[in-house]
N, C-alpha and C. Protein backbone atom coordinates (compact mmCIF):
# COMPACT_ATOMS: atom_id res chain seq x y z
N UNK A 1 144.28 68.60 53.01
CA UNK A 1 145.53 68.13 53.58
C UNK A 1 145.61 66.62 53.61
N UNK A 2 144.35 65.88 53.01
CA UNK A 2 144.34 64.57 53.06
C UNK A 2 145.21 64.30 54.32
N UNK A 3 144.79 64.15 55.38
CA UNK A 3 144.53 63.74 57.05
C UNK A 3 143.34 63.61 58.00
N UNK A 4 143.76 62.43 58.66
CA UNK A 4 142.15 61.99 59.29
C UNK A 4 141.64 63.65 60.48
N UNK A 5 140.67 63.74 59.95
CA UNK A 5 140.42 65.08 60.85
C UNK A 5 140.22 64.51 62.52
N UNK A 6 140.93 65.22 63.45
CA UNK A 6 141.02 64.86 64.93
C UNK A 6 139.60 65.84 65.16
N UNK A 7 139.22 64.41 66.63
CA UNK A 7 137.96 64.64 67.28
C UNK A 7 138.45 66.28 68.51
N UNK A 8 137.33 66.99 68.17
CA UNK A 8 137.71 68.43 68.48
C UNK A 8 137.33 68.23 70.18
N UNK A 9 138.12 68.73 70.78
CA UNK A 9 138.44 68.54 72.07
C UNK A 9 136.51 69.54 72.60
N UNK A 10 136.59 69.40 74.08
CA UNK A 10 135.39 70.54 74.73
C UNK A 10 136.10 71.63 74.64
N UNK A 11 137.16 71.96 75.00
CA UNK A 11 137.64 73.22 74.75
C UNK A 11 137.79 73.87 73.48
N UNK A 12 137.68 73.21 72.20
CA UNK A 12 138.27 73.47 71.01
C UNK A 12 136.40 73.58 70.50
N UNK A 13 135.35 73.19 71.03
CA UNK A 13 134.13 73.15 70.61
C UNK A 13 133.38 74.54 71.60
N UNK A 14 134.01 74.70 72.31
CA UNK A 14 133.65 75.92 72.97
C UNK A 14 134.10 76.95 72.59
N UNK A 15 135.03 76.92 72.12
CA UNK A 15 136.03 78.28 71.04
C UNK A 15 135.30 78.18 70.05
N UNK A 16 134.80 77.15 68.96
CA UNK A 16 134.22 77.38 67.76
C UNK A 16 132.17 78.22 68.31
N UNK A 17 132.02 77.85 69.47
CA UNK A 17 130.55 78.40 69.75
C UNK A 17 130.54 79.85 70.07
N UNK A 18 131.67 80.27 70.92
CA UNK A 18 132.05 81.52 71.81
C UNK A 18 132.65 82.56 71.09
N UNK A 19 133.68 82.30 70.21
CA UNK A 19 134.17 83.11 69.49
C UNK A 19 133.29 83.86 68.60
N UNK A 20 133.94 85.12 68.24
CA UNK A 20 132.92 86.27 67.29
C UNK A 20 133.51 85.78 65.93
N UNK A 21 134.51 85.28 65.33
CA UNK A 21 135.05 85.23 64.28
C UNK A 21 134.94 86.80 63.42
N UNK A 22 135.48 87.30 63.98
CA UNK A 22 135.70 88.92 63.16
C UNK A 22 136.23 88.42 62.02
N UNK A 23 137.11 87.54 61.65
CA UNK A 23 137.64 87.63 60.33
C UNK A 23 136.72 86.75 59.55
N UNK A 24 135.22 86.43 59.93
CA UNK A 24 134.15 85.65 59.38
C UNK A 24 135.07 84.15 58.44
N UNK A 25 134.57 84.07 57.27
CA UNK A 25 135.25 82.81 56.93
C UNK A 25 136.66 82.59 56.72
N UNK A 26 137.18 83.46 56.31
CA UNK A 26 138.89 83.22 56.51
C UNK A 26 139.80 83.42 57.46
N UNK A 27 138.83 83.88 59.06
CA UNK A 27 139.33 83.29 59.91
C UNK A 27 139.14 81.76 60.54
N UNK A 28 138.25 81.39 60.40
CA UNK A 28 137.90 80.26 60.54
C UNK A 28 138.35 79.00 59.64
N UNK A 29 138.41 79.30 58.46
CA UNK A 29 139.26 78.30 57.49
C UNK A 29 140.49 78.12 58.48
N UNK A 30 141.24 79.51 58.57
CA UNK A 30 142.69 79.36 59.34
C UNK A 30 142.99 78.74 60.46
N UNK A 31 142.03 78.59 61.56
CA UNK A 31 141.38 78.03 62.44
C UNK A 31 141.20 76.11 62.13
N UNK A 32 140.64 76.23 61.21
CA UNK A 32 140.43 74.92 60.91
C UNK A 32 141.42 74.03 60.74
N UNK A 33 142.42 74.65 59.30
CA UNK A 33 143.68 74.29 59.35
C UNK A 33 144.65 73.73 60.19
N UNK A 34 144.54 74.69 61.22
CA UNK A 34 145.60 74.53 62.15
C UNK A 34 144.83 73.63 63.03
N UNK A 35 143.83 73.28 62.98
CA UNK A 35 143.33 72.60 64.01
C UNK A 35 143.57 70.99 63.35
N UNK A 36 143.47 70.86 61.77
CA UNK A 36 143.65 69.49 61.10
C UNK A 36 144.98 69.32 61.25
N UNK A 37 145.62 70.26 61.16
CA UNK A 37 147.20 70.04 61.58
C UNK A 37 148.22 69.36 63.00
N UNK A 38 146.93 69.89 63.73
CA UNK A 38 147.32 69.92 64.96
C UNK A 38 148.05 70.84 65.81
N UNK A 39 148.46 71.69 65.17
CA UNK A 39 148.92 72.85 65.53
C UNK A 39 148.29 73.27 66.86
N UNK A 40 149.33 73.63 67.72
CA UNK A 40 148.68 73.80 69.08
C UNK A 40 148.40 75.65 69.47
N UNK A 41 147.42 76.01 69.67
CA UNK A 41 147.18 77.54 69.85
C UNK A 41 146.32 77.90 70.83
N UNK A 42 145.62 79.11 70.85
CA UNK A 42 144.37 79.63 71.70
C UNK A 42 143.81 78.82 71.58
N UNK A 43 143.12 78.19 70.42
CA UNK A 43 142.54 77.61 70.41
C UNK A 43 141.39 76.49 71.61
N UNK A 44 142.88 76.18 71.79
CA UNK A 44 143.24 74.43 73.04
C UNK A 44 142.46 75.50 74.39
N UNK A 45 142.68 76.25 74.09
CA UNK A 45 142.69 77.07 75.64
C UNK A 45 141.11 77.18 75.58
N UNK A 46 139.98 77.30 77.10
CA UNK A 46 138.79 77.87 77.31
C UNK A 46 139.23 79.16 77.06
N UNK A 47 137.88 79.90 76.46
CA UNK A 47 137.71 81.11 76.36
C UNK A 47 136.99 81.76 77.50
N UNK A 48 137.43 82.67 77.53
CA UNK A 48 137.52 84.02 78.53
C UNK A 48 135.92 83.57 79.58
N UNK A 49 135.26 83.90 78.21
CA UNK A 49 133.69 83.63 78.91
C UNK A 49 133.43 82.27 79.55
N UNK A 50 134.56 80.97 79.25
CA UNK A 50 133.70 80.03 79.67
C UNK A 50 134.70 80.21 81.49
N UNK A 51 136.29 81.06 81.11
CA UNK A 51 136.60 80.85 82.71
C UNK A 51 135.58 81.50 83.77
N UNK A 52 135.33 82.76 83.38
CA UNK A 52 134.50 83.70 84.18
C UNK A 52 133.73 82.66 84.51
N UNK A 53 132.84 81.93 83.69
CA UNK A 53 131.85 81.55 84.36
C UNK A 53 132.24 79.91 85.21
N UNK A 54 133.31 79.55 85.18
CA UNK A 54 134.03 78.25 85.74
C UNK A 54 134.61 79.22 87.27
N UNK A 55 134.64 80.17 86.83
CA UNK A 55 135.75 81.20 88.37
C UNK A 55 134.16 81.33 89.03
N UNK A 56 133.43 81.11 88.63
CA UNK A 56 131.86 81.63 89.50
C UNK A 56 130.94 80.65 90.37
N UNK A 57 132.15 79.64 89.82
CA UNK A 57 131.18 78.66 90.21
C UNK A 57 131.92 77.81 91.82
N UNK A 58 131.24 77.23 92.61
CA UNK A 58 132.08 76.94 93.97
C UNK A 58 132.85 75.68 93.60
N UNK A 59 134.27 75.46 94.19
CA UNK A 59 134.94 75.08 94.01
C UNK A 59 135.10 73.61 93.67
N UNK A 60 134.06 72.35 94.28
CA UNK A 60 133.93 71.50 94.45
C UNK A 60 132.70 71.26 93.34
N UNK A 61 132.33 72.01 92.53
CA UNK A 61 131.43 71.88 91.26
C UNK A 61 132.69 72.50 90.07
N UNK A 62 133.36 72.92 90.31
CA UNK A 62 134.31 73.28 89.00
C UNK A 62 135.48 72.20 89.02
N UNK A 63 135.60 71.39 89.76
CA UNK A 63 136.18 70.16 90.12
C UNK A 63 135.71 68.88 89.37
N UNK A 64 134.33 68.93 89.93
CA UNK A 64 133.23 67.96 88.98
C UNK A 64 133.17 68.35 87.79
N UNK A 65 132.86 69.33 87.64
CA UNK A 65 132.85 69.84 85.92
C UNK A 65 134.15 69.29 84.92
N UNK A 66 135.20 69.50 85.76
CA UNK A 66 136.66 69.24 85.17
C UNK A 66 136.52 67.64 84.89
N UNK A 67 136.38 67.37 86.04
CA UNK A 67 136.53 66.08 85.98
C UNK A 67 135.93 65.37 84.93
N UNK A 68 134.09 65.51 84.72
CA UNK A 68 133.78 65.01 83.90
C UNK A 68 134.35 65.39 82.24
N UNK A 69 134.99 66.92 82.45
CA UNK A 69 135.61 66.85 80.87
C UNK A 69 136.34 66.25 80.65
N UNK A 70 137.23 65.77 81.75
CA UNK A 70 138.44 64.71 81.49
C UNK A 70 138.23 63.60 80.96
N UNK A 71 137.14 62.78 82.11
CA UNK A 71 136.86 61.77 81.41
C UNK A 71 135.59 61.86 79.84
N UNK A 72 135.08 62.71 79.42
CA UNK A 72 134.47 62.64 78.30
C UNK A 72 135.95 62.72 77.59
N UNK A 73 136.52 63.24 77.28
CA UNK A 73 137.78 63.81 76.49
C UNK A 73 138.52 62.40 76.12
N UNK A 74 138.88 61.90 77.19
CA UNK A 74 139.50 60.80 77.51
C UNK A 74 139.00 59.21 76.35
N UNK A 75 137.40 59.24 77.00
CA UNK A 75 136.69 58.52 76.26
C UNK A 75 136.97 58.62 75.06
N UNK A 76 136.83 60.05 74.41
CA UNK A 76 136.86 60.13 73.16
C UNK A 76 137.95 59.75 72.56
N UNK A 77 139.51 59.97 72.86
CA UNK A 77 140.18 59.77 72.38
C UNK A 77 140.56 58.12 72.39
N UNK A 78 140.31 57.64 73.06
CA UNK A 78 139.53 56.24 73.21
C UNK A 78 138.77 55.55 72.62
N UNK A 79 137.56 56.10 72.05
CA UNK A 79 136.31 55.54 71.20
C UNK A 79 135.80 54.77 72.08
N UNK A 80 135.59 55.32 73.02
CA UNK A 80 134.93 54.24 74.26
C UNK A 80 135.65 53.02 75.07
N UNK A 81 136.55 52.78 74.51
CA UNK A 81 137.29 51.54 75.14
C UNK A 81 137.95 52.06 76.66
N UNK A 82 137.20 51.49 77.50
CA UNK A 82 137.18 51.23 79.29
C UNK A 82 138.44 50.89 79.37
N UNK A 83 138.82 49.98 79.06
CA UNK A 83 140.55 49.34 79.30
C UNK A 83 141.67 50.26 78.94
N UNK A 84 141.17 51.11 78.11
CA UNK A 84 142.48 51.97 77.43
C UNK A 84 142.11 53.36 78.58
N UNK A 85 140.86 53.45 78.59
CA UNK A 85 140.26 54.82 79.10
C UNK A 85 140.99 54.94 80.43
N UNK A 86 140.58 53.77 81.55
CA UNK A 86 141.16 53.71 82.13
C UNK A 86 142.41 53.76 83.06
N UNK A 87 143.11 53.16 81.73
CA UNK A 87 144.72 53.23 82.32
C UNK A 87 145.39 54.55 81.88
N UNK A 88 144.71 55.25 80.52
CA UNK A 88 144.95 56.61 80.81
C UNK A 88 144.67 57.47 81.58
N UNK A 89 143.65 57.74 82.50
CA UNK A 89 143.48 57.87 83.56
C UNK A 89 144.01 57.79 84.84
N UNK A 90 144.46 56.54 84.96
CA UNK A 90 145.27 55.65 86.39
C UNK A 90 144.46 55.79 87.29
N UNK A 91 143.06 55.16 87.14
CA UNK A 91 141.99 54.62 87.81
C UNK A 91 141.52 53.56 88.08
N UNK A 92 140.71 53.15 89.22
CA UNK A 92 140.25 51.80 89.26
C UNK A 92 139.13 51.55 88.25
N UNK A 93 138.76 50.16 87.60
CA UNK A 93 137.75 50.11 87.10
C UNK A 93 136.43 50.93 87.61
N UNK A 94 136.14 50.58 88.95
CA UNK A 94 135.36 50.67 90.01
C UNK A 94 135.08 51.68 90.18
N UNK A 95 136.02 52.73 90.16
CA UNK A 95 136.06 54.03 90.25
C UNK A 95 135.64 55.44 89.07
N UNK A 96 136.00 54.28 88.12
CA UNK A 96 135.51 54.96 87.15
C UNK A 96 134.34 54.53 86.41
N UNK A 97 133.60 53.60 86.67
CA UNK A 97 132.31 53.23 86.79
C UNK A 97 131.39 54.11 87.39
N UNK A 98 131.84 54.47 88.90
CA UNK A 98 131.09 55.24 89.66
C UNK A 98 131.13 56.82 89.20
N UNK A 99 132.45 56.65 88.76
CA UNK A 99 132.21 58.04 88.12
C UNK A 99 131.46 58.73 86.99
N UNK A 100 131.55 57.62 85.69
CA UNK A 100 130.40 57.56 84.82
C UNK A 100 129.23 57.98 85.44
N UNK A 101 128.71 57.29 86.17
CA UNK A 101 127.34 57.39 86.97
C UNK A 101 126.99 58.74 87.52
N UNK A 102 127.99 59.25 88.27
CA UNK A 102 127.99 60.15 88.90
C UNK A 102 128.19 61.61 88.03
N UNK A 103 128.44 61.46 86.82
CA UNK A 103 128.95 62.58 86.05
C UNK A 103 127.35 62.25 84.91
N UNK A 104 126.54 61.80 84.94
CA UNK A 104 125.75 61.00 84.06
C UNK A 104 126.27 60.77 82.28
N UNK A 105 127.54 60.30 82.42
CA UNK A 105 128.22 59.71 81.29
C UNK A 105 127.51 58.61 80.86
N UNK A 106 127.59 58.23 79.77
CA UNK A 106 126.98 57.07 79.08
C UNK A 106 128.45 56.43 77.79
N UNK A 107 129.27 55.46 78.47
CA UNK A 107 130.35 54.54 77.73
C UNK A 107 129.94 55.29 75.86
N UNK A 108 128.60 54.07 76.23
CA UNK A 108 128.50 54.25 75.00
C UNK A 108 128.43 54.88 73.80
N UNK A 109 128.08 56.17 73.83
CA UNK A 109 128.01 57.40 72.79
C UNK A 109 129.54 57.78 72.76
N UNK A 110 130.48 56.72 72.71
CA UNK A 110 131.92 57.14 72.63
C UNK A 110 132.51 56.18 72.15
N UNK A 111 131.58 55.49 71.39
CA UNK A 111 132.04 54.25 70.95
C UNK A 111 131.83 54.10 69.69
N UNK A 112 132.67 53.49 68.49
CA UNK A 112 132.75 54.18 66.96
C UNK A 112 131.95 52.35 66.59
């Protein structure tokens, strides 16, 4: 399709681990496609197995969990840049410093 292939979201990397692919490679080509496309589907969505196990967990750890996917996600679409990360966010520097820390994020492995 000659297009820059988009960085695959946690949710979209948890569908490619979780899924059975019954239709083995030509479901997954199709999959792929639509994913270079951008095409929005199940895909985007957690799978079944990862809610169960997000519904299992106490409330104030599936919070943290979120959170840190946000900000990894965030990062990424970012390439690491704090200033952009940030204001997509609508956070304090400060805050999201501490949060790095606290989520044991590392800036850097998000940086091209």
């Amino acid at each position: 399709f000659r297009r820059t292939v988009p960085a695959a979201s946690t949710p979209v990397q948890r569908h490619l681990r979780e899924h059975d692919w019954p239709g083995n490679v030509r479901e997954l080509a199709h999959f792929a496609e639509r994913f270079v496309l951008g095409l929005e589907g199940v895909a985007e969505m957690p799978s079944p197995a990862a809610m169960e196990s997000d519904a299992a967990m106490p409330l104030p750890e599936r919070l943290d969990h979120y959170e840190a996917e946000i900000i990894r996600e965030t990062l990424g679409r970012n390439d690491g840049d704090v200033r952009r990360t940030i204001e997509a966010l609508g956070i304090p520097r400060k805050t999201f410093y501490d949060k790095l820390q606290r989520h044991g994020i590392v800036r850097s492995d998000f940086s091209r």
